[in-house]
C-alpha atoms as a PDB file:
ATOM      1  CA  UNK A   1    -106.047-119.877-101.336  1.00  0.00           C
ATOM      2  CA  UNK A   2    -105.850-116.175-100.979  1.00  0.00           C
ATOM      3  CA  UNK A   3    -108.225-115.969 -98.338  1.00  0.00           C
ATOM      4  CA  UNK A   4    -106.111-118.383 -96.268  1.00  0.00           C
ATOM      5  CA  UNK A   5    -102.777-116.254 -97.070  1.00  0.00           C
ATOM      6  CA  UNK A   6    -104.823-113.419 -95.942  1.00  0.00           C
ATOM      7  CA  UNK A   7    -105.663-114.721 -92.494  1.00  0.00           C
ATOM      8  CA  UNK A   8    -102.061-116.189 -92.143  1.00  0.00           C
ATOM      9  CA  UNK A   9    -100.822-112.330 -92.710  1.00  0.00           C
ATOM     10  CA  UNK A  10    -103.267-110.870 -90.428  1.00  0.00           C
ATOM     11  CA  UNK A  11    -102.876-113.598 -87.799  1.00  0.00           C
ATOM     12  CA  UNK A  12     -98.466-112.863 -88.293  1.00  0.00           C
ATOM     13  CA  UNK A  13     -99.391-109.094 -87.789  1.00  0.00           C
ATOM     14  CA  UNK A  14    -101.543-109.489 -84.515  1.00  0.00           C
ATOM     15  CA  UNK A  15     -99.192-110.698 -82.858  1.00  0.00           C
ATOM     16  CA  UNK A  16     -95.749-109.384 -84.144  1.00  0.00           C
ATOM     17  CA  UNK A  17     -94.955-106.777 -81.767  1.00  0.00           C
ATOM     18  CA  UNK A  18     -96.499-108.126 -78.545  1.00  0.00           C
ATOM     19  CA  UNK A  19     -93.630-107.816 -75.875  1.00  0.00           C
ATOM     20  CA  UNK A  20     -95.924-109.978 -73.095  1.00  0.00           C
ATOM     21  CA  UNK A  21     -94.680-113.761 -73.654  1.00  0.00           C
ATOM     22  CA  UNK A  22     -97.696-115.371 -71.833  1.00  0.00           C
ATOM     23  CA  UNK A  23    -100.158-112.806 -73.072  1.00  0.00           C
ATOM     24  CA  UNK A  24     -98.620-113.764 -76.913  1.00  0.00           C
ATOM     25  CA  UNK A  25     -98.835-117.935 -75.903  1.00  0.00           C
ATOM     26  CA  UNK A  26    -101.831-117.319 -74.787  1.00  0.00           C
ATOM     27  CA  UNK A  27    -103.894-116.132 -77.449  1.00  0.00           C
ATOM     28  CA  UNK A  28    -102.123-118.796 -79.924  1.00  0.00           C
ATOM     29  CA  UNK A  29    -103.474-121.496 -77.783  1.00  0.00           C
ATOM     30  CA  UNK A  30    -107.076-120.129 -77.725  1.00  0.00           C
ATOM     31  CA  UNK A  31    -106.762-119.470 -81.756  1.00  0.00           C
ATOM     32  CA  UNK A  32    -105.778-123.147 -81.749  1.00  0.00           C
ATOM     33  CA  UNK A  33    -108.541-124.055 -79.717  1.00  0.00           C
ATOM     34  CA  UNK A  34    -111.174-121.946 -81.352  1.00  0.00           C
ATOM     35  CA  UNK A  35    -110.311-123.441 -85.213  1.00  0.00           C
ATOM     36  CA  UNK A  36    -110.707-127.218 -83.572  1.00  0.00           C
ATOM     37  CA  UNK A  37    -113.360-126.511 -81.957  1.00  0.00           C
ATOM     38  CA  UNK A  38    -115.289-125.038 -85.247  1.00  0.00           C
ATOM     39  CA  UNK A  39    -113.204-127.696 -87.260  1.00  0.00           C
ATOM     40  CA  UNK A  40    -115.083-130.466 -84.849  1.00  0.00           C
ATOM     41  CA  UNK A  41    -118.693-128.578 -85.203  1.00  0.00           C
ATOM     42  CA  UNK A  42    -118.154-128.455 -89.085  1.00  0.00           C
ATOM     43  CA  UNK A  43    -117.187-132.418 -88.948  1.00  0.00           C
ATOM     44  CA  UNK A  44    -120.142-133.319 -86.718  1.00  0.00           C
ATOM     45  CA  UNK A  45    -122.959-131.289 -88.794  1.00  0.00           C
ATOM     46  CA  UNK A  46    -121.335-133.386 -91.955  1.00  0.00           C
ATOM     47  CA  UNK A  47    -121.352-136.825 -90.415  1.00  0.00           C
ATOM     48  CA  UNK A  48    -125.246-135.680 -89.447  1.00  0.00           C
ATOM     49  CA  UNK A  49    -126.208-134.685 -92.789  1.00  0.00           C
ATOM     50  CA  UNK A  50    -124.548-138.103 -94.476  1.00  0.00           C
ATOM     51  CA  UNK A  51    -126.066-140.623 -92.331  1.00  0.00           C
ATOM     52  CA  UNK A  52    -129.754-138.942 -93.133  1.00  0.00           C
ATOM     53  CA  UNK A  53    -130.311-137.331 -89.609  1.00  0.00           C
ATOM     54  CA  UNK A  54    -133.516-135.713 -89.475  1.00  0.00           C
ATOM     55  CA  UNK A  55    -133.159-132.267 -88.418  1.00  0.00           C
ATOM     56  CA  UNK A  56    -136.805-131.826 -88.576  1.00  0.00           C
ATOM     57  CA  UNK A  57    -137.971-133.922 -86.161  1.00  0.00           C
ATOM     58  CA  UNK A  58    -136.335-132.863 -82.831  1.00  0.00           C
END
């Protein structure tokens, strides 16, 4: 849980002081899109591994 508070502090600093509005919008979207798009890898290796893929044999 610390980690997380730690990211959420560092994320608040990044981009406290940024006068550019679209520059600021900007990089929250691509955050946003950069967690769900490692959220959807993390998801997809899981399902893999639970329904016995077999990595081995590509």
């Amino acid at each position: 849980m610390e980690k997380i508070l730690l990211v959420k502090e560092i994320y608040i600093e990044a981009f406290k002081n940024w006068k550019h509005l679209i520059i600021k919008n900007y990089f929250k979207i691509w955050t946003v899109v950069c967690f769900t798009l490692i959220a959807i890898t993390i998801y997809a290796f899981i399902f893999r591994l639970s329904t016995g893929f077999a990595f081995g044999n590509l």
